[in-house]
C-alpha atoms as a PDB file:
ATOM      1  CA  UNK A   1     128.784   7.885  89.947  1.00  0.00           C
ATOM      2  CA  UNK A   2     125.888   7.160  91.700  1.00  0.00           C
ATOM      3  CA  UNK A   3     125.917   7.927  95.456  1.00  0.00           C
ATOM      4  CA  UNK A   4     124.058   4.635  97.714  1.00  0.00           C
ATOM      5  CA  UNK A   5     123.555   7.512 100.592  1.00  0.00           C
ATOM      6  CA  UNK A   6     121.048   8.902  97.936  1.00  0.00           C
ATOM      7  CA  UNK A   7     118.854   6.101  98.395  1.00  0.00           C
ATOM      8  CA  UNK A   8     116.461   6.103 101.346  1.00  0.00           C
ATOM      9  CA  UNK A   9     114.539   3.801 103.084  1.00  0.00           C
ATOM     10  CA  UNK A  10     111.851   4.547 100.790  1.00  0.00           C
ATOM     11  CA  UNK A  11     113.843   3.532  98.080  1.00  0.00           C
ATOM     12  CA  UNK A  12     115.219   0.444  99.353  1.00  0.00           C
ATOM     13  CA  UNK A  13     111.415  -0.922  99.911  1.00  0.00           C
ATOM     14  CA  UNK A  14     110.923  -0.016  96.286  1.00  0.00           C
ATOM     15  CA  UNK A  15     113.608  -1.843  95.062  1.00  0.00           C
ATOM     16  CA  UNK A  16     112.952  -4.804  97.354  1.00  0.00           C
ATOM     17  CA  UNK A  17     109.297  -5.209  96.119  1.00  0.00           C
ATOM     18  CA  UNK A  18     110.565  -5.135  92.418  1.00  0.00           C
ATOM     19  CA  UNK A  19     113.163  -7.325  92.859  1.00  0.00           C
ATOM     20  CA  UNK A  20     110.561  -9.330  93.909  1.00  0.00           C
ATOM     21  CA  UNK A  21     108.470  -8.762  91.374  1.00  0.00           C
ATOM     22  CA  UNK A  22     109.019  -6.345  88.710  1.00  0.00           C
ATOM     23  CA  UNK A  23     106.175  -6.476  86.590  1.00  0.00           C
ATOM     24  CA  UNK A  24     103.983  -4.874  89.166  1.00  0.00           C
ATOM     25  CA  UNK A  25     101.870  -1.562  87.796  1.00  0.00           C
ATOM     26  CA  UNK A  26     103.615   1.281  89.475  1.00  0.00           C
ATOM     27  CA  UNK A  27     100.611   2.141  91.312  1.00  0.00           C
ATOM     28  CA  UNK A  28     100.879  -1.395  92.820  1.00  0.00           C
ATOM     29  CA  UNK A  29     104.627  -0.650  94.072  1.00  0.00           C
ATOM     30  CA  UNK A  30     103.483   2.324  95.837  1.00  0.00           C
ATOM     31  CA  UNK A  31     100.577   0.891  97.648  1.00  0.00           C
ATOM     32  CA  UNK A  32     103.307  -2.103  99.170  1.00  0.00           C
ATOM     33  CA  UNK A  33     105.679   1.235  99.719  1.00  0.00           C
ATOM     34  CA  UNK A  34     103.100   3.930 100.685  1.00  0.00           C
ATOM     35  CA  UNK A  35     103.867   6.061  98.205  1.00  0.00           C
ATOM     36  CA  UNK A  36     101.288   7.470  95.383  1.00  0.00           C
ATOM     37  CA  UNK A  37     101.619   6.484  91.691  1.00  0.00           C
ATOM     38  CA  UNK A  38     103.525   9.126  90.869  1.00  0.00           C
ATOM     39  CA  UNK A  39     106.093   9.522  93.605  1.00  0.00           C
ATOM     40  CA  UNK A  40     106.623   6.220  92.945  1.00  0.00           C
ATOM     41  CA  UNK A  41     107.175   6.739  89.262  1.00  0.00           C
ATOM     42  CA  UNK A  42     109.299   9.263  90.172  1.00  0.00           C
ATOM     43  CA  UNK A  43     111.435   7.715  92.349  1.00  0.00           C
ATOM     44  CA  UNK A  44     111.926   4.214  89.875  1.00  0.00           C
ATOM     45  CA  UNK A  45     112.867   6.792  87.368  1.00  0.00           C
ATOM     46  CA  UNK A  46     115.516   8.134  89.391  1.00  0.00           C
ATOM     47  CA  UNK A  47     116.961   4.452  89.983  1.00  0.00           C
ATOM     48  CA  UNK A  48     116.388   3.702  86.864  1.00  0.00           C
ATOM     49  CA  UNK A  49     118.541   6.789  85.803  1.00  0.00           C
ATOM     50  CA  UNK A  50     120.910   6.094  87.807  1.00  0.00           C
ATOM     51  CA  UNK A  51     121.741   3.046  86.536  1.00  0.00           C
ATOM     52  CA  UNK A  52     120.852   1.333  90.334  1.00  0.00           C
ATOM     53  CA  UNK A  53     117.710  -0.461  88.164  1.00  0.00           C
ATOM     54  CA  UNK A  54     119.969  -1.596  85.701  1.00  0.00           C
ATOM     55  CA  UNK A  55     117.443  -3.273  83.723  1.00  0.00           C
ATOM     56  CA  UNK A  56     113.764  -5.312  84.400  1.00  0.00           C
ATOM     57  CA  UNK A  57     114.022  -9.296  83.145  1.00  0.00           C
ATOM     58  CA  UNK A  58     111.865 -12.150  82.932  1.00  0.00           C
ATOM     59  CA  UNK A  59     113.407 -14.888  84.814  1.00  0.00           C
ATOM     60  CA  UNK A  60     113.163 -18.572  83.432  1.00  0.00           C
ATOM     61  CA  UNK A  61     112.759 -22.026  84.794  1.00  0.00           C
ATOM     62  CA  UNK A  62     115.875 -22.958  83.688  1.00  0.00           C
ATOM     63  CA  UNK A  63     114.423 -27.289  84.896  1.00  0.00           C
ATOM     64  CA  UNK A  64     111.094 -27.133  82.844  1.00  0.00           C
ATOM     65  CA  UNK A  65     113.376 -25.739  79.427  1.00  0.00           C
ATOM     66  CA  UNK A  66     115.543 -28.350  79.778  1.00  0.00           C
ATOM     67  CA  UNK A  67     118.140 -27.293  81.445  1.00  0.00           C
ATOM     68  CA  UNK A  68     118.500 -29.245  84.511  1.00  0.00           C
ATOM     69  CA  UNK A  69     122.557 -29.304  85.004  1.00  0.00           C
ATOM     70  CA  UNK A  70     124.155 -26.298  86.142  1.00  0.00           C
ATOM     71  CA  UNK A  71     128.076 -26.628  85.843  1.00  0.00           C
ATOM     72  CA  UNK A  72     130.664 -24.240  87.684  1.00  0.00           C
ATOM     73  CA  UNK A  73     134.124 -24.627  85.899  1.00  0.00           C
ATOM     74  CA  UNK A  74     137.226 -23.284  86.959  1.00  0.00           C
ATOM     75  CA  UNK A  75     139.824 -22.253  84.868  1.00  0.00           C
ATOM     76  CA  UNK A  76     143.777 -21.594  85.413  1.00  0.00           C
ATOM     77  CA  UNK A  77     145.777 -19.880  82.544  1.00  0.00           C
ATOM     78  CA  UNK A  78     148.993 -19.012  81.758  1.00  0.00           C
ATOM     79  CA  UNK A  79     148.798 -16.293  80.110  1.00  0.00           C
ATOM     80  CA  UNK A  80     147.451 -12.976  81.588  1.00  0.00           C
ATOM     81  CA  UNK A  81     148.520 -10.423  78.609  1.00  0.00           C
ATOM     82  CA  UNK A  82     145.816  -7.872  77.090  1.00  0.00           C
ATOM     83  CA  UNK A  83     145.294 -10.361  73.644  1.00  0.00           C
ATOM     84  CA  UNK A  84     144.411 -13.545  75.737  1.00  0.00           C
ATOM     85  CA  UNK A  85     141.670 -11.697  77.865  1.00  0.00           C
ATOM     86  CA  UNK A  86     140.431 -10.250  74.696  1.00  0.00           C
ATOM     87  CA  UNK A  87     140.349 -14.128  72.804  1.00  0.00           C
ATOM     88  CA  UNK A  88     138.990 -15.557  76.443  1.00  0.00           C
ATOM     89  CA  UNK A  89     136.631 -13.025  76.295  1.00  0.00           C
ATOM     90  CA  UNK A  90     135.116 -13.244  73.083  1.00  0.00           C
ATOM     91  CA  UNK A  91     134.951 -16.827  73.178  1.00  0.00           C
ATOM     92  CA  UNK A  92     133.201 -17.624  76.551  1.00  0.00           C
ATOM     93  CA  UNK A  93     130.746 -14.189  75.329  1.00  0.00           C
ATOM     94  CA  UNK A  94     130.102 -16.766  72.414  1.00  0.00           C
ATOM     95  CA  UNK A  95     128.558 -19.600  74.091  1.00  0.00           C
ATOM     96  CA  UNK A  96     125.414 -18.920  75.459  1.00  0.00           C
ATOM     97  CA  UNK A  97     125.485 -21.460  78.347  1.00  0.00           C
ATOM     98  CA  UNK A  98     128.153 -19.453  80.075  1.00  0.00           C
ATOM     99  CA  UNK A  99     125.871 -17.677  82.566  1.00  0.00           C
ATOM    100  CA  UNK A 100     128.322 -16.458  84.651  1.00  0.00           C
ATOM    101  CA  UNK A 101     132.245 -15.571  84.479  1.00  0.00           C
ATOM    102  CA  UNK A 102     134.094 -14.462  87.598  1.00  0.00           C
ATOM    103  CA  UNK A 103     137.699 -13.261  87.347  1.00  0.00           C
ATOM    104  CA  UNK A 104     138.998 -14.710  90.639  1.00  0.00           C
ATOM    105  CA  UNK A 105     141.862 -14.257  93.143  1.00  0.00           C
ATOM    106  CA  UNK A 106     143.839 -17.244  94.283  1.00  0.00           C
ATOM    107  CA  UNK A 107     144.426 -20.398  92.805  1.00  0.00           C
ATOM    108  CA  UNK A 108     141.932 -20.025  90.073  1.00  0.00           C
ATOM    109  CA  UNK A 109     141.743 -17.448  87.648  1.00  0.00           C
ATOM    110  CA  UNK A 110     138.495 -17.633  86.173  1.00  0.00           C
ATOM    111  CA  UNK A 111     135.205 -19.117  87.533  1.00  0.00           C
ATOM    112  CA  UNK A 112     132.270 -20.124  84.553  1.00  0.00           C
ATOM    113  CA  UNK A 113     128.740 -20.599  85.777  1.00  0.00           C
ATOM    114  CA  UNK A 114     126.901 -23.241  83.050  1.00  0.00           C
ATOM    115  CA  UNK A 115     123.502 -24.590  82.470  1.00  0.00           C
ATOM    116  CA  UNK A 116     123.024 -27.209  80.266  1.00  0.00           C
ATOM    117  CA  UNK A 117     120.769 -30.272  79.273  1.00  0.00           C
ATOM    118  CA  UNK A 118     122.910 -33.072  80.398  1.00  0.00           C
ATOM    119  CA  UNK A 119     127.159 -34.259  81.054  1.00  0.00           C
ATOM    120  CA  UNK A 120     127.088 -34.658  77.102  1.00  0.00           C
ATOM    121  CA  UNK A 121     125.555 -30.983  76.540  1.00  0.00           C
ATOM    122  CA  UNK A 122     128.090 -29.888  78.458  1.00  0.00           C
ATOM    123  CA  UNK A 123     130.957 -32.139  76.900  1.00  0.00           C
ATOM    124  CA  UNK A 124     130.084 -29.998  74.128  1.00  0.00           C
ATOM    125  CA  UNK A 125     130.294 -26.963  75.393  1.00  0.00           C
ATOM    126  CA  UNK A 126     133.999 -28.091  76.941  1.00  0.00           C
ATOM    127  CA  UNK A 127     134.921 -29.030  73.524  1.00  0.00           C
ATOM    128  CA  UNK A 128     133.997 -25.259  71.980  1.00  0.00           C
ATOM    129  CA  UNK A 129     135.921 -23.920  75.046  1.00  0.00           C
ATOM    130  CA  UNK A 130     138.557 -25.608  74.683  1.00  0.00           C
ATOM    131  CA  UNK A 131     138.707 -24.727  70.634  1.00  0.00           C
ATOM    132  CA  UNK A 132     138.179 -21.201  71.289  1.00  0.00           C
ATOM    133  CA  UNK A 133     140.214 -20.101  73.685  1.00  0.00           C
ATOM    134  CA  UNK A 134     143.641 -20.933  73.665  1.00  0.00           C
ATOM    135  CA  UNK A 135     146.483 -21.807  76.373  1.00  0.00           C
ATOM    136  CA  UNK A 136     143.947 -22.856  79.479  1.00  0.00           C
ATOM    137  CA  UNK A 137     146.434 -24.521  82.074  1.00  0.00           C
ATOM    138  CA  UNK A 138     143.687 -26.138  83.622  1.00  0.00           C
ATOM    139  CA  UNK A 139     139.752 -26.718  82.968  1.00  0.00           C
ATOM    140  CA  UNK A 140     138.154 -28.236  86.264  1.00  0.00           C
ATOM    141  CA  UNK A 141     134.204 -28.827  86.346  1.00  0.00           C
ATOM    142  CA  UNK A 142     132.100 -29.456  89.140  1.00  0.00           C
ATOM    143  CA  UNK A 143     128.315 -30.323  89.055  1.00  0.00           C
ATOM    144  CA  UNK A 144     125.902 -29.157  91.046  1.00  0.00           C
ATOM    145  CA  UNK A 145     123.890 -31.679  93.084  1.00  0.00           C
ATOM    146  CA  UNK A 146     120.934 -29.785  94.085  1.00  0.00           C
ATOM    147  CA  UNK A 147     119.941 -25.976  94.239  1.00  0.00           C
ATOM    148  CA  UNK A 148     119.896 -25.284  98.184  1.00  0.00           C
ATOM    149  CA  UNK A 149     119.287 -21.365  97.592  1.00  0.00           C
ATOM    150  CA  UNK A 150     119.177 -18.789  94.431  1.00  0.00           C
ATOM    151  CA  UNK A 151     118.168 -15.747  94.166  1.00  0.00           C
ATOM    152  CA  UNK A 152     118.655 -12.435  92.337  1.00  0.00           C
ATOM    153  CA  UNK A 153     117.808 -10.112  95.085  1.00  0.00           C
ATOM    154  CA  UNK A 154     120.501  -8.202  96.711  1.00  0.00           C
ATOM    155  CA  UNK A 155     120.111  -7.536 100.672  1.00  0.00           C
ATOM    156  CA  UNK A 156     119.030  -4.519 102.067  1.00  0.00           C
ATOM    157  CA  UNK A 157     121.928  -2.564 103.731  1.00  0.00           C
ATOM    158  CA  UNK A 158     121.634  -2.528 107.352  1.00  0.00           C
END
């Protein structure tokens, strides 16, 4: 297991400017960090090693594909037993709308992040749910009104 007090304050600015950005040449990163190219290198390397870079994405405009609605559902079950979490599993890892799944504490058990075209895209998606996975107590959706704040950057320690 990694070890956080490995990372220094170096570090951290690295993987602030490539959260940020992580198509940035590597010479790039170590100009905004004050590092040469290949301390730099060497140091993303590490992270990367580490597993604390777990992997570099494009991100999408989820609005100009199309997919303007983002959906949170929560779900209650009944059953907790090893060959439900397995069948829940596989069938929310099925639909590719499910962006998100959060097993929860408290009243609700599981917590689905969606994006979708439109109420009827996701009426679909419900439906498949619903088929796939069996004995859900309850299926609750609420739609989001407006993106105040996203982001994929986690905060700096401190």
């Amino acid at each position: 297991m990694f070890d956080t007090a490995q990372i220094d304050s170096i570090d951290w600015a690295i993987l602030g400017v490539l959260q940020h950005d992580a198509s940035l040449p590597v010479h790039e990163v170590g100009e905004r960090v004050g590092l040469s190219s290949n301390a730099c290198w060497r140091r993303i390397k590490r992270l990367e090693e580490a597993g604390v870079i777990a992997r570099r994405v494009a991100l999408l405009d989820a609005e100009k594909l199309g997919y303007a609605t983002t959906v949170f559902v929560a779900i209650r079950t009944q059953r907790h037993d090893p060959a439900w979490l397995e069948a829940f599993s596989k069938g929310i890892a099925a639909i590719e709308e499910v962006s998100e799944c959060h097993r929860m504490a408290g009243d609700v058990d599981y917590l689905l992040k969606l994006v979708v075209r439109d109420i009827a895209h996701y009426d679909r998606i419900y439906r498949k749910l619903i088929a796939a996975v069996p004995d859900l107590a309850d299926v609750s959706s609420s739609f989001s009104m407006e993106k105040m704040k996203a982001t994929t950057a986690l905060p700096r320690p401190g």
